[in-house]
Structure formats: C-alpha cells, structure tokens
Protein backbone atom coordinates (compact mmCIF):
# COMPACT_ATOMS: atom_id res chain seq x y z
CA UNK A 1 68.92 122.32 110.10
CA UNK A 2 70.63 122.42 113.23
CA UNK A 3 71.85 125.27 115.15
CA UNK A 4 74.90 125.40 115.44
CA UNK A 5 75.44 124.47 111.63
CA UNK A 6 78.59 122.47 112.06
CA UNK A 7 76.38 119.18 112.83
CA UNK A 8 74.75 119.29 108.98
CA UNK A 9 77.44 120.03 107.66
CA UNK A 10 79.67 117.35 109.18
CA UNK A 11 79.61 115.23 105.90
CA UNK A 12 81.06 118.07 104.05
CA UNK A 13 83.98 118.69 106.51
CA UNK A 14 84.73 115.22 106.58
CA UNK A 15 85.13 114.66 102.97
CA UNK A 16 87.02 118.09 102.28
CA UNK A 17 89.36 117.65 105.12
CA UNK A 18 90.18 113.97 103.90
CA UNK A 19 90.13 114.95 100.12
CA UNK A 20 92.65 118.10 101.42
CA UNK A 21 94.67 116.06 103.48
CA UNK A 22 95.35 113.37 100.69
CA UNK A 23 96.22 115.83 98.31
CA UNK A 24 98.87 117.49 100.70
CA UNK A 25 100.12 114.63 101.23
CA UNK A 26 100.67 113.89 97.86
CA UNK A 27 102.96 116.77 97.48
CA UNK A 28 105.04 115.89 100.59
CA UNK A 29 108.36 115.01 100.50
CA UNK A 30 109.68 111.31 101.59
CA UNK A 31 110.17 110.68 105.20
CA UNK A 32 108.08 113.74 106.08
CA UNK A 33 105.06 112.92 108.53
CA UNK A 34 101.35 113.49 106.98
CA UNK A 35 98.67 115.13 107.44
CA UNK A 36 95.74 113.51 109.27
CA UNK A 37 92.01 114.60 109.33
CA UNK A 38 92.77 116.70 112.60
CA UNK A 39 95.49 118.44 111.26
CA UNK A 40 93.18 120.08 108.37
CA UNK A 41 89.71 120.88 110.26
CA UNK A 42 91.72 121.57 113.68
CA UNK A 43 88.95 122.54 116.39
CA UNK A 44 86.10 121.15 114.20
CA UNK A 45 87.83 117.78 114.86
CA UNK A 46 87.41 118.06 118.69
CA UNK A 47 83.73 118.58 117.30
CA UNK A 48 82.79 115.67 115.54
CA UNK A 49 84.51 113.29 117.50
CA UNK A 50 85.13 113.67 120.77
CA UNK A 51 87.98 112.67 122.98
CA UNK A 52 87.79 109.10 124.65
CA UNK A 53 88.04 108.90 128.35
CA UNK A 54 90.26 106.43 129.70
CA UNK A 55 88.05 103.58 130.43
CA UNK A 56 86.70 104.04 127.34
CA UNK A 57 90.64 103.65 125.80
CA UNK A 58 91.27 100.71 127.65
CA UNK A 59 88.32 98.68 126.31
CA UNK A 60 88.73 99.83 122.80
CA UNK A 61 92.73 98.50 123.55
CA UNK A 62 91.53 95.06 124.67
CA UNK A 63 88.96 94.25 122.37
CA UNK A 64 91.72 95.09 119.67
CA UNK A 65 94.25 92.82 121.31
CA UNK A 66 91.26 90.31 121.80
CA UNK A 67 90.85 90.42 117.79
CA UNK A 68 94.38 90.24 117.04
CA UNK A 69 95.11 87.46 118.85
CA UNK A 70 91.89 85.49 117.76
CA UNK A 71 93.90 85.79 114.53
CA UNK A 72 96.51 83.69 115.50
CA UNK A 73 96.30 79.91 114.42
CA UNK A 74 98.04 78.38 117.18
CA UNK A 75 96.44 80.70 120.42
CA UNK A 76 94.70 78.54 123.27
CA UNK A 77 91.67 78.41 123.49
CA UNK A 78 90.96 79.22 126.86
CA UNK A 79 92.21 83.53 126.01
CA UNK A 80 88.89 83.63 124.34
CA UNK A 81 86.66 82.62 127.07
CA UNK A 82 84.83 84.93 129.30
CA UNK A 83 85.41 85.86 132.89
CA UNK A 84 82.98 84.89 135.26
CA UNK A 85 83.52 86.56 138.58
C-alpha cells in the first residue's frame, strides 16, 4: 500500500466519481450542463491526472487534427508525410 493512500485507491475514485456523476446527470434537467469526473472528486482530480503543460497541449492538438484529417477520403497525400528539417 502506498502512502499517501489516494494512489491504491485510485480505481475506486474513478469508478464512484463516474458511477456518481452519471447518475446526477440522470436527474438533470434538459439544457442544463453535466457533471464531469472533476466536478465529483474535485482536488483528487488534480491528483490522478495532472495538468498538461502547453507543449504537451499542442502535440496532443496536432496529432488529433493529424487523425481527423487522415479520415478524410479526398486529403492529399503529402499532409501525412513527415518533416525533415
């Protein structure tokens, strides 16, 4: 067991916050925004997953965009090529 205790018992907070988050959301009214993960196990969040640092946001972004347009039947070829340089 660790120390701190919050590290074994991360699978625990995960599924109660998602399993308490789905079921207030179930009782919300239309058009009202939902709870998320964060919402429910507030600092504990923080926690388990750490913030992302800019760089590290900007290559999550482009490998998204990468994906999404790799999806596209018609895109050139020549997006999907490396850089060398």
């Amino acid at each position: 067991m660790y120390a701190d205790g919050l590290i074994g018992n991360r699978g625990m907070l995960e599924v109660l916050g998602s399993l308490t988050a789905g079921q207030f959301n179930k009782v919300l009214p239309k058009g009202a925004p939902s709870y998320k993960l964060q919402d429910i196990i507030g600092r504990a969040y923080d926690y388990l997953y750490p913030p992302l640092d800019e760089k590290e946001k900007q290559a999550i972004a482009s490998s998204q965009l990468l994906a999404f347009a790799m999806l596209s039947p018609g895109a050139p070829k020549h997006l999907f090529e490396g850089q060398n340089g």
